[in-house]
PDB file of N, CA and C in Angstrom:
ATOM      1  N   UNK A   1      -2.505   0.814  12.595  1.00  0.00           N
ATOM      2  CA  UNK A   1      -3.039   1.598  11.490  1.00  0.00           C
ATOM      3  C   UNK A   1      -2.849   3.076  11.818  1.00  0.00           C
ATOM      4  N   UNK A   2      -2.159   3.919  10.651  1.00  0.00           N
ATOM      5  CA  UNK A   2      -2.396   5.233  11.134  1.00  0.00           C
ATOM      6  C   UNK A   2      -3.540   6.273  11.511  1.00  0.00           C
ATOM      7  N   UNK A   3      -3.962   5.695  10.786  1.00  0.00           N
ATOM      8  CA  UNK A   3      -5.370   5.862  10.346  1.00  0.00           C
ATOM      9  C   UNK A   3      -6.054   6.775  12.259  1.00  0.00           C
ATOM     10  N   UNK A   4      -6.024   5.346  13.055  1.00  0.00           N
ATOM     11  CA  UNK A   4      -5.921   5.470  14.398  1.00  0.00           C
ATOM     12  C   UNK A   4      -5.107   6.593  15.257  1.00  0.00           C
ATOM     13  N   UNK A   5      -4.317   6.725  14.919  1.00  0.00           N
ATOM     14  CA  UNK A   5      -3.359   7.620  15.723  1.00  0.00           C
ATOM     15  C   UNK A   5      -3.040   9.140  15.045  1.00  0.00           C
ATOM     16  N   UNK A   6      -3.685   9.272  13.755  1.00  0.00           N
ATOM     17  CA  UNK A   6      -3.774  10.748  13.208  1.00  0.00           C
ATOM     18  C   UNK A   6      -4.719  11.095  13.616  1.00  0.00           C
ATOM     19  N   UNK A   7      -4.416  12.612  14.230  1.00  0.00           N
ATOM     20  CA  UNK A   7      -5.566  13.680  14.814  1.00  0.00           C
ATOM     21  C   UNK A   7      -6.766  13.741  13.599  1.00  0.00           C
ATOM     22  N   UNK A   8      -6.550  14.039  12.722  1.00  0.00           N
ATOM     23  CA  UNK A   8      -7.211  14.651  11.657  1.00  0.00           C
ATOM     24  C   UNK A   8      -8.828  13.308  12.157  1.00  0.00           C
ATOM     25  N   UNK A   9      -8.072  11.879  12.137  1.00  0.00           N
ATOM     26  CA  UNK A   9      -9.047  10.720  11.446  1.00  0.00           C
ATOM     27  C   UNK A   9      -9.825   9.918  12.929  1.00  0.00           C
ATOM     28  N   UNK A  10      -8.590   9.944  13.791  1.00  0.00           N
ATOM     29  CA  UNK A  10      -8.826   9.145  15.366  1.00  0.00           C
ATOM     30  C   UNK A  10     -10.315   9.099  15.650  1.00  0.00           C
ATOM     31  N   UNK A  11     -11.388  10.099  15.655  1.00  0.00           N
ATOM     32  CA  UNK A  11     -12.054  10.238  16.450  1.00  0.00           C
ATOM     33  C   UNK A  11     -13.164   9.814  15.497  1.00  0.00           C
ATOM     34  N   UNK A  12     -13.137   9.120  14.107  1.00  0.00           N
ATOM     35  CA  UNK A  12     -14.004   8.850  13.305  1.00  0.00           C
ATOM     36  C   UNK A  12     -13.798   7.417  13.322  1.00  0.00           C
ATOM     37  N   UNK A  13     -13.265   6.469  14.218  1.00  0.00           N
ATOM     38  CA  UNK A  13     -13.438   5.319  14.614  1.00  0.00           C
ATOM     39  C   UNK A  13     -14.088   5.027  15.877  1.00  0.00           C
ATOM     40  N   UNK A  14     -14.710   6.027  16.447  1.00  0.00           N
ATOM     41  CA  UNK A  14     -15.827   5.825  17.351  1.00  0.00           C
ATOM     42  C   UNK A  14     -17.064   6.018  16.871  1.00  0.00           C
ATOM     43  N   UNK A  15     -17.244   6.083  15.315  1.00  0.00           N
ATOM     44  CA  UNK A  15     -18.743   6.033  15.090  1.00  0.00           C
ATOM     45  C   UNK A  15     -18.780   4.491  14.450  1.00  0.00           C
ATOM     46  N   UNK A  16     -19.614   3.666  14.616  1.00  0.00           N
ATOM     47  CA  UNK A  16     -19.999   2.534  14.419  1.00  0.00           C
ATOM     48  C   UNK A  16     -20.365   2.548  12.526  1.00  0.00           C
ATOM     49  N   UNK A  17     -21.012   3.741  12.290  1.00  0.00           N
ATOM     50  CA  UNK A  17     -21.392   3.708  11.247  1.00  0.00           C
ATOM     51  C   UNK A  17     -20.378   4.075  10.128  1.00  0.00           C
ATOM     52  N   UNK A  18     -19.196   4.751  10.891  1.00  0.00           N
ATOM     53  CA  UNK A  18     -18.124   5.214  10.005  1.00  0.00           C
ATOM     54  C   UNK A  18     -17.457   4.014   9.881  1.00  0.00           C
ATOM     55  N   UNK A  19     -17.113   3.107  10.777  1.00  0.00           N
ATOM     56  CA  UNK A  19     -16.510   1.638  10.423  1.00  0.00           C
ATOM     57  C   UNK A  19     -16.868   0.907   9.356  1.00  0.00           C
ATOM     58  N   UNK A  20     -18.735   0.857   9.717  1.00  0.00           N
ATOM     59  CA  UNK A  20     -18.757   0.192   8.687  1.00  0.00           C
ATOM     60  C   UNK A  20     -19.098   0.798   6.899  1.00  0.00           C
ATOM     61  N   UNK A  21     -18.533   1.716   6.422  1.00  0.00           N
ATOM     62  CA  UNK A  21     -18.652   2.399   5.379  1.00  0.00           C
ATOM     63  C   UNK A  21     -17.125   2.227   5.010  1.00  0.00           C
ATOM     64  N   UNK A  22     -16.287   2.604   6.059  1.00  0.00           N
ATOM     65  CA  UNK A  22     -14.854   1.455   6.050  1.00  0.00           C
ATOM     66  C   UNK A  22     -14.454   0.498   5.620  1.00  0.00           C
ATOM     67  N   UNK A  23     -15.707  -0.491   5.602  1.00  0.00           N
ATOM     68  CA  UNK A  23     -15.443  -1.959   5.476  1.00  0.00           C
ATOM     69  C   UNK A  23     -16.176  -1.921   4.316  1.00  0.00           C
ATOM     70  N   UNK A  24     -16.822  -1.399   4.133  1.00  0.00           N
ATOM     71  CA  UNK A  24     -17.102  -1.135   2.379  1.00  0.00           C
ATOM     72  C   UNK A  24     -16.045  -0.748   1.487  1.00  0.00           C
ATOM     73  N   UNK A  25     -15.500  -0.455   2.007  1.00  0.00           N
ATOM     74  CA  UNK A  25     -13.952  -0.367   0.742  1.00  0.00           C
ATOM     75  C   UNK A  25     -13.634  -1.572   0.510  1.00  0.00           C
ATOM     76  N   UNK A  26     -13.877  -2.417   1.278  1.00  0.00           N
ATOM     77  CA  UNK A  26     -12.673  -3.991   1.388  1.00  0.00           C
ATOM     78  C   UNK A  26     -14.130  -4.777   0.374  1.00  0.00           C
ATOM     79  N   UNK A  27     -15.071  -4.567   0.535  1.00  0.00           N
ATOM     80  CA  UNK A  27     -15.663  -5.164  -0.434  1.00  0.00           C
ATOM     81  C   UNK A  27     -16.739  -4.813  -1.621  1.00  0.00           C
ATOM     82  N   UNK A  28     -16.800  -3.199  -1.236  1.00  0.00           N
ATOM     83  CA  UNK A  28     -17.615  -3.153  -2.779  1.00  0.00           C
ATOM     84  C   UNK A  28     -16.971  -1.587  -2.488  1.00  0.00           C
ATOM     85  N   UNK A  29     -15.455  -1.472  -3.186  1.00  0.00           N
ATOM     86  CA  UNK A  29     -14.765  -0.286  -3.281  1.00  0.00           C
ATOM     87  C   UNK A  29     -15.263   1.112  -4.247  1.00  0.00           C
ATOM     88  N   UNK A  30     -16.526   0.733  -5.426  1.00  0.00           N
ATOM     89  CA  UNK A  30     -16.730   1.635  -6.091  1.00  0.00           C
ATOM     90  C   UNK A  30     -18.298   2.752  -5.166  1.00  0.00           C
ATOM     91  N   UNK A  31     -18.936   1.257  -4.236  1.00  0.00           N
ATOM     92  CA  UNK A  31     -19.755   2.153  -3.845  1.00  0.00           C
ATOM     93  C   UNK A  31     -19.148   2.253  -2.475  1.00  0.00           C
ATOM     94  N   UNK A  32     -18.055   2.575  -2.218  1.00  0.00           N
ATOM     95  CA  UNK A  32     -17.530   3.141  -1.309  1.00  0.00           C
ATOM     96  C   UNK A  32     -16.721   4.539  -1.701  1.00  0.00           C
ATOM     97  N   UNK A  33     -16.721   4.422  -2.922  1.00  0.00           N
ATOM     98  CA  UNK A  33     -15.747   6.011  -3.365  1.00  0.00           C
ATOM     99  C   UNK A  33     -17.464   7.115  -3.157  1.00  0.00           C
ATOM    100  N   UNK A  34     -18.267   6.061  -3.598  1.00  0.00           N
ATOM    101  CA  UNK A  34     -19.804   6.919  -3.946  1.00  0.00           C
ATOM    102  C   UNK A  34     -19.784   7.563  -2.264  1.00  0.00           C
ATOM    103  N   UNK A  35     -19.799   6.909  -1.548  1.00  0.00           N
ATOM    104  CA  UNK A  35     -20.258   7.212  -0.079  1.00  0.00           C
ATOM    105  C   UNK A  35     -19.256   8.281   0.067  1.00  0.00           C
ATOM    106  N   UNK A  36     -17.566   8.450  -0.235  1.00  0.00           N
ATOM    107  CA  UNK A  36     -16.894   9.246   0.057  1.00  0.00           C
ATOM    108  C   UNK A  36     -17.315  10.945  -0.153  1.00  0.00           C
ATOM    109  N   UNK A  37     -18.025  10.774  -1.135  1.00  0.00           N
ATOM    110  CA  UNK A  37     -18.695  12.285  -1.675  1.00  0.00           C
ATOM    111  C   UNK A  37     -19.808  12.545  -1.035  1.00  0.00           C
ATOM    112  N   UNK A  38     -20.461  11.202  -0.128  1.00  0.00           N
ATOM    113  CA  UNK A  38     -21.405  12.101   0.992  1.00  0.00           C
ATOM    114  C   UNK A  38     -20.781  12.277   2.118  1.00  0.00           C
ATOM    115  N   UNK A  39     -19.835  11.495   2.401  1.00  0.00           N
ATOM    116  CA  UNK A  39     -19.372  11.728   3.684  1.00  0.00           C
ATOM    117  C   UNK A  39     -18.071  12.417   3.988  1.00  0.00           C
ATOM    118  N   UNK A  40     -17.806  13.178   4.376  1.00  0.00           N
ATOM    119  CA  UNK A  40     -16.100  14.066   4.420  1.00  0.00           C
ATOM    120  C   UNK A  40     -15.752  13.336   5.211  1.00  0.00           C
ATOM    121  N   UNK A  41     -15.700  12.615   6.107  1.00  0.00           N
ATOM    122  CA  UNK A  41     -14.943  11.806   6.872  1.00  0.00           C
ATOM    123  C   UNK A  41     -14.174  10.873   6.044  1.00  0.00           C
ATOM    124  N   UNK A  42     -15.074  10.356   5.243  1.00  0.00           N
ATOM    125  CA  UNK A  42     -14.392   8.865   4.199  1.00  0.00           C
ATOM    126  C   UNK A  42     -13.530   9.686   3.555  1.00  0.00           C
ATOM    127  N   UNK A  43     -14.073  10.256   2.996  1.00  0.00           N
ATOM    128  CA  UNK A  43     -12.835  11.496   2.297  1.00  0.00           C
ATOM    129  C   UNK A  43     -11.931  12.069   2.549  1.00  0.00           C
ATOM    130  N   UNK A  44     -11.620  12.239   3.452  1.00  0.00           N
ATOM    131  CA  UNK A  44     -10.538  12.670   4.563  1.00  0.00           C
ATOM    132  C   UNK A  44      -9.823  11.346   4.649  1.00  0.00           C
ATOM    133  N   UNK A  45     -10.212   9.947   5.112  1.00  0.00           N
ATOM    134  CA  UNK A  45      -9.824   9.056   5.358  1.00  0.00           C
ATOM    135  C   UNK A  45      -8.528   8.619   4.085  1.00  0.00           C
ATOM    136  N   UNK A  46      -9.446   8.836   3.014  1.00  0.00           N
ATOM    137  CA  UNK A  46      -8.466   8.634   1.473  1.00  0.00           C
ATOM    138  C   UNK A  46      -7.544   9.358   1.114  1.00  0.00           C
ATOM    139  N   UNK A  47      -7.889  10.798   1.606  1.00  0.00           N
ATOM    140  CA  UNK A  47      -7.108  11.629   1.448  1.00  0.00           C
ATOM    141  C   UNK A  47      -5.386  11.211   2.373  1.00  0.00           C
ATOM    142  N   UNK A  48      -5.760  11.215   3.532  1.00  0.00           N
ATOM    143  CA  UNK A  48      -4.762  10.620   4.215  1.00  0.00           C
ATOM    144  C   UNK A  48      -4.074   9.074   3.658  1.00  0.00           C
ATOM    145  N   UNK A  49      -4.811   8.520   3.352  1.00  0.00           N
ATOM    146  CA  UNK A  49      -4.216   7.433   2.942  1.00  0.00           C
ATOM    147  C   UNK A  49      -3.574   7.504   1.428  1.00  0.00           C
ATOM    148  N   UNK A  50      -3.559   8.288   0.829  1.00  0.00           N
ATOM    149  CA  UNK A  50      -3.406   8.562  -0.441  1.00  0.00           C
ATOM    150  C   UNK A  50      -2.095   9.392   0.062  1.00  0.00           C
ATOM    151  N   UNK A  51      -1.800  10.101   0.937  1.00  0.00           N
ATOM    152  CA  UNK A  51      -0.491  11.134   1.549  1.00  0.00           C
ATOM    153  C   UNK A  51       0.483  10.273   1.872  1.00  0.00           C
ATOM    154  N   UNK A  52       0.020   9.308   2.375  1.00  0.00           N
ATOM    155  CA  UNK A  52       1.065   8.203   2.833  1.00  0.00           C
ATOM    156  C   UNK A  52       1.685   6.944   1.660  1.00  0.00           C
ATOM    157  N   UNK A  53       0.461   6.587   0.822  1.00  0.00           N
ATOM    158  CA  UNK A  53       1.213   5.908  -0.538  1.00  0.00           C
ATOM    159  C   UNK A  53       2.247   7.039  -1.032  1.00  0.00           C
ATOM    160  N   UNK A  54       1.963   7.963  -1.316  1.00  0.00           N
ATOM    161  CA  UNK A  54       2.944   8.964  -1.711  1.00  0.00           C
ATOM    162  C   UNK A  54       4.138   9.092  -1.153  1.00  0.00           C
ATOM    163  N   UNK A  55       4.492   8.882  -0.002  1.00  0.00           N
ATOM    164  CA  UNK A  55       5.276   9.630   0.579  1.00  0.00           C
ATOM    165  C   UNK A  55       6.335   7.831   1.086  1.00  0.00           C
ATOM    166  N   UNK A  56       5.369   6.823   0.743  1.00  0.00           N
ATOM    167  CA  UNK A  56       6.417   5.374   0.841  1.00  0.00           C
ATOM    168  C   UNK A  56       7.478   5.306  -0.360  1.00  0.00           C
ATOM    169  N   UNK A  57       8.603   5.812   0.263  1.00  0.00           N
ATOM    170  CA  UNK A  57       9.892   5.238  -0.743  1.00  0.00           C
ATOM    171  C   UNK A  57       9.844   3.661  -1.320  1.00  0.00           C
ATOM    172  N   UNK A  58      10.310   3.254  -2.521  1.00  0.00           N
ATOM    173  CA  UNK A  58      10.385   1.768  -2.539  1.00  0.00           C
ATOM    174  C   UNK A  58       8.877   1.475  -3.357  1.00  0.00           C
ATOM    175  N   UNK A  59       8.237   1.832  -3.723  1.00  0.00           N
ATOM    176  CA  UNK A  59       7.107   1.477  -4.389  1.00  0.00           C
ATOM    177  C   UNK A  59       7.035   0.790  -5.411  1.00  0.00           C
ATOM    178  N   UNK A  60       6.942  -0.261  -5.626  1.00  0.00           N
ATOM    179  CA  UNK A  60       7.530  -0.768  -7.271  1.00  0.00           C
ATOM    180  C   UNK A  60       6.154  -0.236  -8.725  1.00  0.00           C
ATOM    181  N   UNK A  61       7.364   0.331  -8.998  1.00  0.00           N
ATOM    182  CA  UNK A  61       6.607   0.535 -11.007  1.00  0.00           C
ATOM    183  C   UNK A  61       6.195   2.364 -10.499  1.00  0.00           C
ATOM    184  N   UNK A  62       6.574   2.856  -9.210  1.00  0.00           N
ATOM    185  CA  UNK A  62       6.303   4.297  -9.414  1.00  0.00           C
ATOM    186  C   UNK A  62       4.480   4.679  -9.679  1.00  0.00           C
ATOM    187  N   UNK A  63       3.941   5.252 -10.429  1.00  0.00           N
ATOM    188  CA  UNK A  63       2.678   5.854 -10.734  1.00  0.00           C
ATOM    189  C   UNK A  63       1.486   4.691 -10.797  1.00  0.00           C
ATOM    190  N   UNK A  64       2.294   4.021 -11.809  1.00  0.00           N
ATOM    191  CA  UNK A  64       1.659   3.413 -12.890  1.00  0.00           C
ATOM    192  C   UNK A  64       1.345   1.763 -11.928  1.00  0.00           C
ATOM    193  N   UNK A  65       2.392   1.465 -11.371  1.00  0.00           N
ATOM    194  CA  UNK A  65       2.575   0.252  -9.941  1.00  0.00           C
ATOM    195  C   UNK A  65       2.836  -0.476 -10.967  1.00  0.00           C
ATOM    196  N   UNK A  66       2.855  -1.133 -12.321  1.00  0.00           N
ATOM    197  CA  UNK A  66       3.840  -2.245 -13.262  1.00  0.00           C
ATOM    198  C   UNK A  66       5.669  -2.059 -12.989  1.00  0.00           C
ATOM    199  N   UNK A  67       5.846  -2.457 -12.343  1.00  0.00           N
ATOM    200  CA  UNK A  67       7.900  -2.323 -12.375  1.00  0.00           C
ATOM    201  C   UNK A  67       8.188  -1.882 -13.853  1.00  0.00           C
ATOM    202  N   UNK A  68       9.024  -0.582 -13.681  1.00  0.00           N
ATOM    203  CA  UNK A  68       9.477   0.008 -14.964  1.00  0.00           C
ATOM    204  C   UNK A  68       8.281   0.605 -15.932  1.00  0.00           C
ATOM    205  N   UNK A  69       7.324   0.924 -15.592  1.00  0.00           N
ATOM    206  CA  UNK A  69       6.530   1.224 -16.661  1.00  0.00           C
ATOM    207  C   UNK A  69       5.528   2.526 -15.663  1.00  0.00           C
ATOM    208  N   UNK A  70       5.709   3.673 -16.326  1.00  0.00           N
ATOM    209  CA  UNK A  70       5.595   5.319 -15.788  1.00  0.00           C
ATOM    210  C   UNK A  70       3.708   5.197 -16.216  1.00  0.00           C
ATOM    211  N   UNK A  71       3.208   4.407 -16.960  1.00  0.00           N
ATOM    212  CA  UNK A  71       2.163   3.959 -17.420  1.00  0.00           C
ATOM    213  C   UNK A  71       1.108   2.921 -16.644  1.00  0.00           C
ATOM    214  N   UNK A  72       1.680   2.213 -15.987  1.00  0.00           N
ATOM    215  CA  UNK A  72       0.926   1.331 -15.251  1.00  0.00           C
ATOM    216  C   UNK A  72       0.187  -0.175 -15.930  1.00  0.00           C
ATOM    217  N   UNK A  73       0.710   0.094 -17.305  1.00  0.00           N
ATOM    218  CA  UNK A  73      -0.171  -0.991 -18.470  1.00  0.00           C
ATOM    219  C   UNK A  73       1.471  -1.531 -19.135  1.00  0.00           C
ATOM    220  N   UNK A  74       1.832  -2.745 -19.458  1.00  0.00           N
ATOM    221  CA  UNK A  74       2.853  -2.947 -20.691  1.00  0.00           C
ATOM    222  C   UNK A  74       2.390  -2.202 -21.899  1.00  0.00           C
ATOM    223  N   UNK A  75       3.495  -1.593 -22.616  1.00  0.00           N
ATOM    224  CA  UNK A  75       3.284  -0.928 -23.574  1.00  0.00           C
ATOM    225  C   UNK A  75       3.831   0.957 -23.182  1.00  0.00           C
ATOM    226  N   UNK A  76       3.334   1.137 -21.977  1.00  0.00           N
ATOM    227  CA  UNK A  76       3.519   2.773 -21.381  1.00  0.00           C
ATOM    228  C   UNK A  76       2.947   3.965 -21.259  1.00  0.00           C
ATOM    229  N   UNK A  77       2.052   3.616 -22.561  1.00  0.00           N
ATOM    230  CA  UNK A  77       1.328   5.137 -22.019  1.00  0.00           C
ATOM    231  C   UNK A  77      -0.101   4.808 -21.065  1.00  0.00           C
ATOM    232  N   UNK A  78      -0.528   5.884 -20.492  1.00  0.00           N
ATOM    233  CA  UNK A  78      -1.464   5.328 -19.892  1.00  0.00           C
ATOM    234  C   UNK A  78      -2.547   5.648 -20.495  1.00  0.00           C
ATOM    235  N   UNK A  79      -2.740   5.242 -21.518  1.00  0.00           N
ATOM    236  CA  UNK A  79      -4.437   4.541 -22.231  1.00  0.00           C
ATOM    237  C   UNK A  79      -5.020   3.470 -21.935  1.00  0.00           C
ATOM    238  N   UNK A  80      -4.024   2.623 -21.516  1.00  0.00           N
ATOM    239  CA  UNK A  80      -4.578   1.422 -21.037  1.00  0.00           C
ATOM    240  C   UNK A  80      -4.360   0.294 -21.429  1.00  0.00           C
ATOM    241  N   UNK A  81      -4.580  -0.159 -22.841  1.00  0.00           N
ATOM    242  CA  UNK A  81      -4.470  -1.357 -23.923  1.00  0.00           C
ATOM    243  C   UNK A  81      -2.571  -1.610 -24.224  1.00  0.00           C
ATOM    244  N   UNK A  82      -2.073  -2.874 -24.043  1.00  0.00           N
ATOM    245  CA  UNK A  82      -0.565  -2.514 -24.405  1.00  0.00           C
ATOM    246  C   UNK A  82      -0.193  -2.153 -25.827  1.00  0.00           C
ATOM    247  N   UNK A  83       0.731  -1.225 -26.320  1.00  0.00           N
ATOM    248  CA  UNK A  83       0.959  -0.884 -27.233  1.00  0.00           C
ATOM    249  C   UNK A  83       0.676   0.395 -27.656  1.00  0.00           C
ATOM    250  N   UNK A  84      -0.072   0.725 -27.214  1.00  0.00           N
ATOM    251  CA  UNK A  84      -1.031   1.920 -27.695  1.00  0.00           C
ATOM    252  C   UNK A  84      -1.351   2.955 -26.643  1.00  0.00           C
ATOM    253  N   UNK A  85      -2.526   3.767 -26.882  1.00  0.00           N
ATOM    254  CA  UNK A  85      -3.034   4.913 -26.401  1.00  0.00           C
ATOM    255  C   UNK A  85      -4.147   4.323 -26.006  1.00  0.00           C
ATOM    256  N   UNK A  86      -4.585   3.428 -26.065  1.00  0.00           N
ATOM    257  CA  UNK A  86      -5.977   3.038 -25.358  1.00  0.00           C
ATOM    258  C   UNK A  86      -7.207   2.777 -26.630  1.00  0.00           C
ATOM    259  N   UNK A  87      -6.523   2.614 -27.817  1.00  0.00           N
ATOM    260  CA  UNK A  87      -7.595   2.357 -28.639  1.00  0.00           C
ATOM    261  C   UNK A  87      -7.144   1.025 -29.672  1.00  0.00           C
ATOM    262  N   UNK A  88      -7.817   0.393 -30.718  1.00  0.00           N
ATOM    263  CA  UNK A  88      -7.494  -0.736 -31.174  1.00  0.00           C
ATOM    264  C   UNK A  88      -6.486  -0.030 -32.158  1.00  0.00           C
ATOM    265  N   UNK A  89      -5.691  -1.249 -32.256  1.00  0.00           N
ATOM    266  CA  UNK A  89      -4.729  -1.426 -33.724  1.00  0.00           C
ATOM    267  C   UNK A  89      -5.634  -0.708 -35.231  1.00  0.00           C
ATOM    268  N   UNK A  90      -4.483   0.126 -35.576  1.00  0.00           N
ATOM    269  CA  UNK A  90      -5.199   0.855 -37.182  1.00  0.00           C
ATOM    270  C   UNK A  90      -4.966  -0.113 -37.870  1.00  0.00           C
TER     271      UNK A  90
END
């Protein structure tokens, strides 16, 4: 894991308590973004990990992660719903 071997992050795997706020991503990821805004460490952690999705050539679907679609939803834009902008059929 890089995570381990970047200066910035290394030394925030010797707190027990930073692990496990860690392992809150893997299972309740929204109150783990919550914890990120108390803690700059977690935040830092994403940040880095967010530098490195970026920077992997080969990603399929680009932004959006659907292959071919700059949107991330069938349809393309990113509203969400396919077809559209994110709202129902007129």
């Amino acid at each position: 894991m890089k995570l381990l071997t970047n200066p910035e992050t290394a030394e925030f795997f010797k707190d027990k308590d930073f692990i496990a706020k860690l392992q809150l991503l893997q299972t309740n990821p929204m109150q783990a973004m919550q914890e990120a805004k108390k803690d700059p460490r977690l935040a830092k952690v994403f940040e880095v990990l967010m530098g490195e999705m970026k920077g992997k050539p080969g990603m399929p679907g680009g932004p959006g992660g659907m292959p071919g679609r700059p949107g991330g939803m069938p349809g393309g834009m990113g509203g969400g719903m396919p077809g559209g902008m994110g709202g129902m059929p007129g």
